[in-house]
C-alpha atoms as a PDB file:
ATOM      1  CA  UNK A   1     115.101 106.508  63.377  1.00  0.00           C
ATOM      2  CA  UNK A   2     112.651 109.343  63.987  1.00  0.00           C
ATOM      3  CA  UNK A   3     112.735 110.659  68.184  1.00  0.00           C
ATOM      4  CA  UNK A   4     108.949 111.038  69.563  1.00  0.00           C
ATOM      5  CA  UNK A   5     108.110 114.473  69.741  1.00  0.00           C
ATOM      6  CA  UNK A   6     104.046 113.085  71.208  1.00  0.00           C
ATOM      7  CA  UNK A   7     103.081 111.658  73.895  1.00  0.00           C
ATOM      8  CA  UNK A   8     101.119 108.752  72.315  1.00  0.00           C
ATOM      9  CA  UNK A   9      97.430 108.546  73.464  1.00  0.00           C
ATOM     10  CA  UNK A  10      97.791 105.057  75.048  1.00  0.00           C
ATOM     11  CA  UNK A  11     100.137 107.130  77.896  1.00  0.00           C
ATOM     12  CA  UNK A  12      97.018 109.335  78.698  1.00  0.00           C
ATOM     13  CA  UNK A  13      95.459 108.631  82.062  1.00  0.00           C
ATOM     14  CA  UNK A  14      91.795 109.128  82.677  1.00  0.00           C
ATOM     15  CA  UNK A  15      91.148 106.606  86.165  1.00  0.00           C
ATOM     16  CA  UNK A  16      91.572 109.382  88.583  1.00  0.00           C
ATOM     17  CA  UNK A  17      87.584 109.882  89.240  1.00  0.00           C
ATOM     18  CA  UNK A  18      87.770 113.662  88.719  1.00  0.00           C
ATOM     19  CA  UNK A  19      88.920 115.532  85.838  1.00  0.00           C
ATOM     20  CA  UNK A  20      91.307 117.947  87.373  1.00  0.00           C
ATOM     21  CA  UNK A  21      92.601 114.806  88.912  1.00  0.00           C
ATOM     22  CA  UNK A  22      93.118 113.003  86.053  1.00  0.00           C
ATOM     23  CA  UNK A  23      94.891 116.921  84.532  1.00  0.00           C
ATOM     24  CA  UNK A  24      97.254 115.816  88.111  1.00  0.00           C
ATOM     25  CA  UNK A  25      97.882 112.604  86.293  1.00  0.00           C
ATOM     26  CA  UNK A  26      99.725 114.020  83.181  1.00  0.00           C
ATOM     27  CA  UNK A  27     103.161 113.726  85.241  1.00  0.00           C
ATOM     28  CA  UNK A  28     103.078 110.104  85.983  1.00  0.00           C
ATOM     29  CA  UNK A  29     106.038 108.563  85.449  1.00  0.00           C
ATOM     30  CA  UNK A  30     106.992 111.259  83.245  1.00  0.00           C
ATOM     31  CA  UNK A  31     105.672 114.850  82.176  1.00  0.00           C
ATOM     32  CA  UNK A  32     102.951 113.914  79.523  1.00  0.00           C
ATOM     33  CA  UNK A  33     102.107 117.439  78.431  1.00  0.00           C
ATOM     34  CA  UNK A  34     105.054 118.284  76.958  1.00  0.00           C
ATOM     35  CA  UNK A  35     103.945 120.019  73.786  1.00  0.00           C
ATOM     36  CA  UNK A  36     100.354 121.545  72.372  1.00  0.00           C
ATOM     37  CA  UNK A  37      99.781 118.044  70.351  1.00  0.00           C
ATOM     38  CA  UNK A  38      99.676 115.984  73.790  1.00  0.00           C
ATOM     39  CA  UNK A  39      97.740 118.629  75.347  1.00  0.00           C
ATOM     40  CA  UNK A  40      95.328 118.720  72.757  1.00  0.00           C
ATOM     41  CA  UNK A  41      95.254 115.062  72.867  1.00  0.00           C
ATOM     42  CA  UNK A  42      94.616 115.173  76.507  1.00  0.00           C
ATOM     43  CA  UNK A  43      91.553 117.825  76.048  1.00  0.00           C
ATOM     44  CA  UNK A  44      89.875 115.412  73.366  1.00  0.00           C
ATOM     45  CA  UNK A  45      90.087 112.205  75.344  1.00  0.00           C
ATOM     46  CA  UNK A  46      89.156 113.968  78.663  1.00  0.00           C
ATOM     47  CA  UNK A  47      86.150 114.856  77.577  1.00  0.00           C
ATOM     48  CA  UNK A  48      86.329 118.970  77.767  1.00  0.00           C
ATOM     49  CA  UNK A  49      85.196 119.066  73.889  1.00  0.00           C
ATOM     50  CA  UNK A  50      83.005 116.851  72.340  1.00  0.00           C
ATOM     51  CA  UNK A  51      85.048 114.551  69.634  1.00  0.00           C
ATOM     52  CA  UNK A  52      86.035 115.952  67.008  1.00  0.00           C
ATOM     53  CA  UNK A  53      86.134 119.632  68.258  1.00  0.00           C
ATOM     54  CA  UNK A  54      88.483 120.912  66.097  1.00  0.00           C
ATOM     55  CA  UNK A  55      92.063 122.377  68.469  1.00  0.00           C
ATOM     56  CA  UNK A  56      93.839 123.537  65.671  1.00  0.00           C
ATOM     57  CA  UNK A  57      94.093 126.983  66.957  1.00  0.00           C
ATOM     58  CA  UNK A  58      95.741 125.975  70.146  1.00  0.00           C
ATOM     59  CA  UNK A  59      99.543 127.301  71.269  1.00  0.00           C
ATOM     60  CA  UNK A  60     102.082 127.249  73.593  1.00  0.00           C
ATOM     61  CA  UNK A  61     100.042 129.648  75.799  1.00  0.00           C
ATOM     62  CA  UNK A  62      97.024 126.950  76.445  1.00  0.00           C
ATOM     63  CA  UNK A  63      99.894 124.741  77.194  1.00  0.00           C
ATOM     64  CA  UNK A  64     101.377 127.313  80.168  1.00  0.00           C
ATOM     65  CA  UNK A  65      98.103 128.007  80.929  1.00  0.00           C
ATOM     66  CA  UNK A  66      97.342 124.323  81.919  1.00  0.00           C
ATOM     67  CA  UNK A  67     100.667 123.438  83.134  1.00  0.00           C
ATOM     68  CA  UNK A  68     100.028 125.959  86.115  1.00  0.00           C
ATOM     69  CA  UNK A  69      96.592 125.472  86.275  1.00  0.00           C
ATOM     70  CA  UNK A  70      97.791 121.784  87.171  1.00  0.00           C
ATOM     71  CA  UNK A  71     100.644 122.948  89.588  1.00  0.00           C
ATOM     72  CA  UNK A  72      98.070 125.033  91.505  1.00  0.00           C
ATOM     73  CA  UNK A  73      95.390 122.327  91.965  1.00  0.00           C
ATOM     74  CA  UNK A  74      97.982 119.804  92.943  1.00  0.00           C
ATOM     75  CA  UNK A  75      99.148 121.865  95.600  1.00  0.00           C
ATOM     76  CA  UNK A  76      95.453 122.298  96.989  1.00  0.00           C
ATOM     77  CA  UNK A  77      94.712 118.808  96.646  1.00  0.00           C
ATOM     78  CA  UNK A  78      98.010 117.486  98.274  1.00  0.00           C
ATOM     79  CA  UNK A  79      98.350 120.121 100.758  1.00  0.00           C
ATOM     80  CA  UNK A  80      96.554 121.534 103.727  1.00  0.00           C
ATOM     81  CA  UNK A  81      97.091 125.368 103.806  1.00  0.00           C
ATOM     82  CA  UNK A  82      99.183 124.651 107.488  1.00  0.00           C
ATOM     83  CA  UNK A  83     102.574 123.980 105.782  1.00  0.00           C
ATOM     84  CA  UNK A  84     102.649 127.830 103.944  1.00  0.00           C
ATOM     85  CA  UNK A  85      99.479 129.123 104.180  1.00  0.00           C
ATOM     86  CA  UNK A  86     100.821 132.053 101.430  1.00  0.00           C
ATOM     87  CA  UNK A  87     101.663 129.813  99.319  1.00  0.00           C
ATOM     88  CA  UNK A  88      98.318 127.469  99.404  1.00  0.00           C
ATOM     89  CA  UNK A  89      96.230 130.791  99.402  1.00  0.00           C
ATOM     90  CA  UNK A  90      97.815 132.320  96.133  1.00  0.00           C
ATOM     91  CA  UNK A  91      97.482 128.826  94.241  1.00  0.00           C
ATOM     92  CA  UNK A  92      93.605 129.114  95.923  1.00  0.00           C
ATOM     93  CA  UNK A  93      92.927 132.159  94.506  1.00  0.00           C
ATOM     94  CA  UNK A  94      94.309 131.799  91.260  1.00  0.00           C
ATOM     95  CA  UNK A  95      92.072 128.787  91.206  1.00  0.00           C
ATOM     96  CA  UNK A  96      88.950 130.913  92.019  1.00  0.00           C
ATOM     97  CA  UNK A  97      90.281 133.418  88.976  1.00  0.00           C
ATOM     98  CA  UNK A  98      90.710 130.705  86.549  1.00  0.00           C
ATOM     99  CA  UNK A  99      87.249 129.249  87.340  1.00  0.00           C
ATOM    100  CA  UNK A 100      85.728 132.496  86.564  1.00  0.00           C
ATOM    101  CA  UNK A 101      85.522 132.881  82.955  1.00  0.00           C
ATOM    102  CA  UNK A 102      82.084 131.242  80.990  1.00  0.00           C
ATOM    103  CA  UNK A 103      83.118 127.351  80.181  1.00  0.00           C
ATOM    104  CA  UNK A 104      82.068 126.531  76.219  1.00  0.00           C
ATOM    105  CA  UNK A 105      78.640 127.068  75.634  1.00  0.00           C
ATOM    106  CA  UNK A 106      77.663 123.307  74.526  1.00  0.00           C
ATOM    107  CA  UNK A 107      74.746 122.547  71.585  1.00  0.00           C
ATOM    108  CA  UNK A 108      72.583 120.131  70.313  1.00  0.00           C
ATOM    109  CA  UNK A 109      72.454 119.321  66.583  1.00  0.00           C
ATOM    110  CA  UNK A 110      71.529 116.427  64.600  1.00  0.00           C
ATOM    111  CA  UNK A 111      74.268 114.282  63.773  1.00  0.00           C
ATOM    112  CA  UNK A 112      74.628 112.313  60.222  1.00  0.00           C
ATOM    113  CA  UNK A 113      72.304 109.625  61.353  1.00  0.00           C
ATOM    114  CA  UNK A 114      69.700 111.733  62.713  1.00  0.00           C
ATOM    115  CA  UNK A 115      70.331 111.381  66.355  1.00  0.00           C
ATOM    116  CA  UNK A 116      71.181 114.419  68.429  1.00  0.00           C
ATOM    117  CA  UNK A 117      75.062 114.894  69.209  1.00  0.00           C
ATOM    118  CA  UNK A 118      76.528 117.900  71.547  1.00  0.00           C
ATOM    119  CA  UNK A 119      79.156 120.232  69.974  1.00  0.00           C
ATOM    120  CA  UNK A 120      80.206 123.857  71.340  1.00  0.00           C
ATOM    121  CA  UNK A 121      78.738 126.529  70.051  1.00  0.00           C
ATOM    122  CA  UNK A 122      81.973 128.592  69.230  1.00  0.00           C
ATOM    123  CA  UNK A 123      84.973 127.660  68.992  1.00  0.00           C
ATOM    124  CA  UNK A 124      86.206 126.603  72.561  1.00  0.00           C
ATOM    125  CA  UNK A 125      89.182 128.924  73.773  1.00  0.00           C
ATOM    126  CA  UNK A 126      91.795 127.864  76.566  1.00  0.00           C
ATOM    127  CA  UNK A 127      90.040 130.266  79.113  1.00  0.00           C
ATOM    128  CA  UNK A 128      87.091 128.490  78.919  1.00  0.00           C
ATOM    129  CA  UNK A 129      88.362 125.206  78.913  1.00  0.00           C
ATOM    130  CA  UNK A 130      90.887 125.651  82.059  1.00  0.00           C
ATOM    131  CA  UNK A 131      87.148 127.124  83.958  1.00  0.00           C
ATOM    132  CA  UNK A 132      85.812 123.603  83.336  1.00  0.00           C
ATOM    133  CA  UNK A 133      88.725 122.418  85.021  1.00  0.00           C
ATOM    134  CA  UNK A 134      89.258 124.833  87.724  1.00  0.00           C
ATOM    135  CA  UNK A 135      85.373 124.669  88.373  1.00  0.00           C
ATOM    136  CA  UNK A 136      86.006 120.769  89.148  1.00  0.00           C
ATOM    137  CA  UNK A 137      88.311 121.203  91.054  1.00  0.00           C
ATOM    138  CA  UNK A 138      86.410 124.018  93.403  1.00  0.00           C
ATOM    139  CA  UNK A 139      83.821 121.440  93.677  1.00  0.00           C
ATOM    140  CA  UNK A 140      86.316 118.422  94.546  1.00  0.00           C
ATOM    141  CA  UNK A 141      88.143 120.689  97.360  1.00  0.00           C
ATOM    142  CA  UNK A 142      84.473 121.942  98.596  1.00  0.00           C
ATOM    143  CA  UNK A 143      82.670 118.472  98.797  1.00  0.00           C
ATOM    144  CA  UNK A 144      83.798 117.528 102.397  1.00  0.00           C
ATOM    145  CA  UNK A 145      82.120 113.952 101.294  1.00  0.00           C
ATOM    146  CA  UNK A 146      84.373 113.936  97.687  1.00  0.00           C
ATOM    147  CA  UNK A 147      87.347 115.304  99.321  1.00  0.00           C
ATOM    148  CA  UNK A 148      87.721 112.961 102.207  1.00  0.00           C
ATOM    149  CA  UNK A 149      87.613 110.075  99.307  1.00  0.00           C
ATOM    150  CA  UNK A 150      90.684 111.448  97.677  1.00  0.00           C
ATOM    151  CA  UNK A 151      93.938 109.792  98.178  1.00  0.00           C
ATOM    152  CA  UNK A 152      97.436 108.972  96.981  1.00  0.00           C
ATOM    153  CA  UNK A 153      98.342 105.824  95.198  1.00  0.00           C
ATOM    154  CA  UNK A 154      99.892 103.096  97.600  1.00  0.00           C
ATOM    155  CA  UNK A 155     101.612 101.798  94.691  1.00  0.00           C
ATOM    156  CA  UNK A 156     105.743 102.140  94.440  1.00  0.00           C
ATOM    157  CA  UNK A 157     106.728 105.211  93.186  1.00  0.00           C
ATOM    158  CA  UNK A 158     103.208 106.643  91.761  1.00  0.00           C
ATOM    159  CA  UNK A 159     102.572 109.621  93.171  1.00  0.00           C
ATOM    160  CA  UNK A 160      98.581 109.624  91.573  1.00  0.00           C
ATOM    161  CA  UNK A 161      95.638 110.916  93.120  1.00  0.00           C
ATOM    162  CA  UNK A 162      91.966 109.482  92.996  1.00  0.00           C
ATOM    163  CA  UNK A 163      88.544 109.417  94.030  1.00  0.00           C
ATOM    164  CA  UNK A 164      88.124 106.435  95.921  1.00  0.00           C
ATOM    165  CA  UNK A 165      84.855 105.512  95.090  1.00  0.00           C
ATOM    166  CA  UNK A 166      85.253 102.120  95.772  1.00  0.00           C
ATOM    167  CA  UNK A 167      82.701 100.058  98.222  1.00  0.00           C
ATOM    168  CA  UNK A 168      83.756 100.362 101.690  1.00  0.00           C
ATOM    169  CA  UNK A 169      86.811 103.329 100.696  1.00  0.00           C
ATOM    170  CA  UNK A 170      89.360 100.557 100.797  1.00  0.00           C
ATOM    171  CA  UNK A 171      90.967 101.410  97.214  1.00  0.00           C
ATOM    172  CA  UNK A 172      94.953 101.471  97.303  1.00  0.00           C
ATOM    173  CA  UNK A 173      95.776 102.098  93.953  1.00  0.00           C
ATOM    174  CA  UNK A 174      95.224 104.398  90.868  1.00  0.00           C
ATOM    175  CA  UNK A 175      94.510 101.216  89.006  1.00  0.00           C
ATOM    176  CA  UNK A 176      94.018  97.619  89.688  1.00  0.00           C
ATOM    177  CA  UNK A 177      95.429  97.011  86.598  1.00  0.00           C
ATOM    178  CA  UNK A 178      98.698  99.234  86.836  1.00  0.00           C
ATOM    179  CA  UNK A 179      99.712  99.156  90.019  1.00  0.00           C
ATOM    180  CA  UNK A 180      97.668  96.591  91.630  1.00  0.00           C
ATOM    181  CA  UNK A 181      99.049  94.237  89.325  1.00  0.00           C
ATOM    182  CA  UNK A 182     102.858  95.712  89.786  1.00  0.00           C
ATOM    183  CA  UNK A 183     102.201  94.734  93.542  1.00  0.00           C
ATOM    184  CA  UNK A 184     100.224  91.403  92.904  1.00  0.00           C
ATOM    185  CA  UNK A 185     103.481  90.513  90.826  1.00  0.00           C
ATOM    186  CA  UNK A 186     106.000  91.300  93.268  1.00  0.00           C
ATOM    187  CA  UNK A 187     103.894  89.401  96.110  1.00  0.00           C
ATOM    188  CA  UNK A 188     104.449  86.331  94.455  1.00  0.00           C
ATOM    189  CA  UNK A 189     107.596  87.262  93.277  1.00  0.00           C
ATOM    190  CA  UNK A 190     108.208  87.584  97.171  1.00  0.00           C
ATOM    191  CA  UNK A 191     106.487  84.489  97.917  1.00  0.00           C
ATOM    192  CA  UNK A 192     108.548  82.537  95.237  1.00  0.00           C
ATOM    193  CA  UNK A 193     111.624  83.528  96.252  1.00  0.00           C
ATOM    194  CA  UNK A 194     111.026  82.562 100.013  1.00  0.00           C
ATOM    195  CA  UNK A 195     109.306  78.980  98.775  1.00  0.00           C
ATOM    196  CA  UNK A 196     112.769  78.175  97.232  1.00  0.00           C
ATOM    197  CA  UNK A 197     114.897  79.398 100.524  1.00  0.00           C
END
């Protein structure tokens, strides 16, 4: 039997609201950007590239470059600059250098059928795709309206942040149907178990 060397796509989280939220999501339960396959899975389904952008010219350096990218957003979202105020204003300014370079430079061209489809215009290169994703986050942690709607997953031991768009900002989990459900389950788990006492 064959060991999984990919994360398979099913694992990929994209409920966050944001997408360098949903980049914060690839270590729930586990680290799901462990390789340049799952990475480049991660950059099709988010949305960075238009399908069928063609990644084959990704390495291990997009991979290190996204891995920190991640580490230094989480640390801005989850943190306040009190704690270490070094430490939060390094991660904020390599934020502000990643966001600098030109995101792909998207196109319109008729697709197959006739009907206009976007692709990039070059070849998309991991500088330009991390600015997309630095550049959301810049506007997440600037938005005092988006910012005060981000929180932490109630649910047990998922650490996931989201918008919390939700009517009235009474949202408690990442997902109704992942951990909602975990909790609506052990509620009348609970409730079962103290019915038969």
């Amino acid at each position: 039997m064959a060991l999984r060397t990919a994360t398979p796509p099913y694992e990929l989280r994209f409920d966050a609201g944001r997408i360098c939220l949903d980049l914060l999501a690839t270590t729930h339960p586990v680290e799901r950007l462990d390789a340049v396959g799952p990475l480049c899975a991660w950059i099709g389904r988010s949305g960075l590239v238009p399908p069928g952008t063609a990644l084959g010219h990704a390495d291990a350096s997009w991979l290190t470059g996204f891995l920190e990218l991640r580490g230094h957003v989480g640390q801005l979202v989850r943190g306040s600059g009190q704690a270490d105020a070094g430490s939060y204003d390094r991660a904020l300014g390599l934020l502000n250098e990643v966001a600098r370079a030109a995101p792909p430079a998207p196109r319109a061209v008729r697709g197959e059928d006739g009907t206009l489809v976007r692709e990039l215009a070059r070849e998309p290169g991991c500088a330009g795709l991390l600015a997309v994703v630095a550049r959301d986050a810049v506007e997440l942690l600037t938005d005092p309206v988006a910012r005060a709607a981000v929180r932490e997953c109630e649910g047990d031991n998922c650490t996931i942040v989201y918008l919390d768009t939700s009517r009235g900002r009474r949202r408690r989990w990442c997902s109704s149907e992942v951990c909602g459900n975990r909790e609506r389950v052990a509620r009348h788990r609970r409730r079962a178990a103290l019915a038969r006492a």
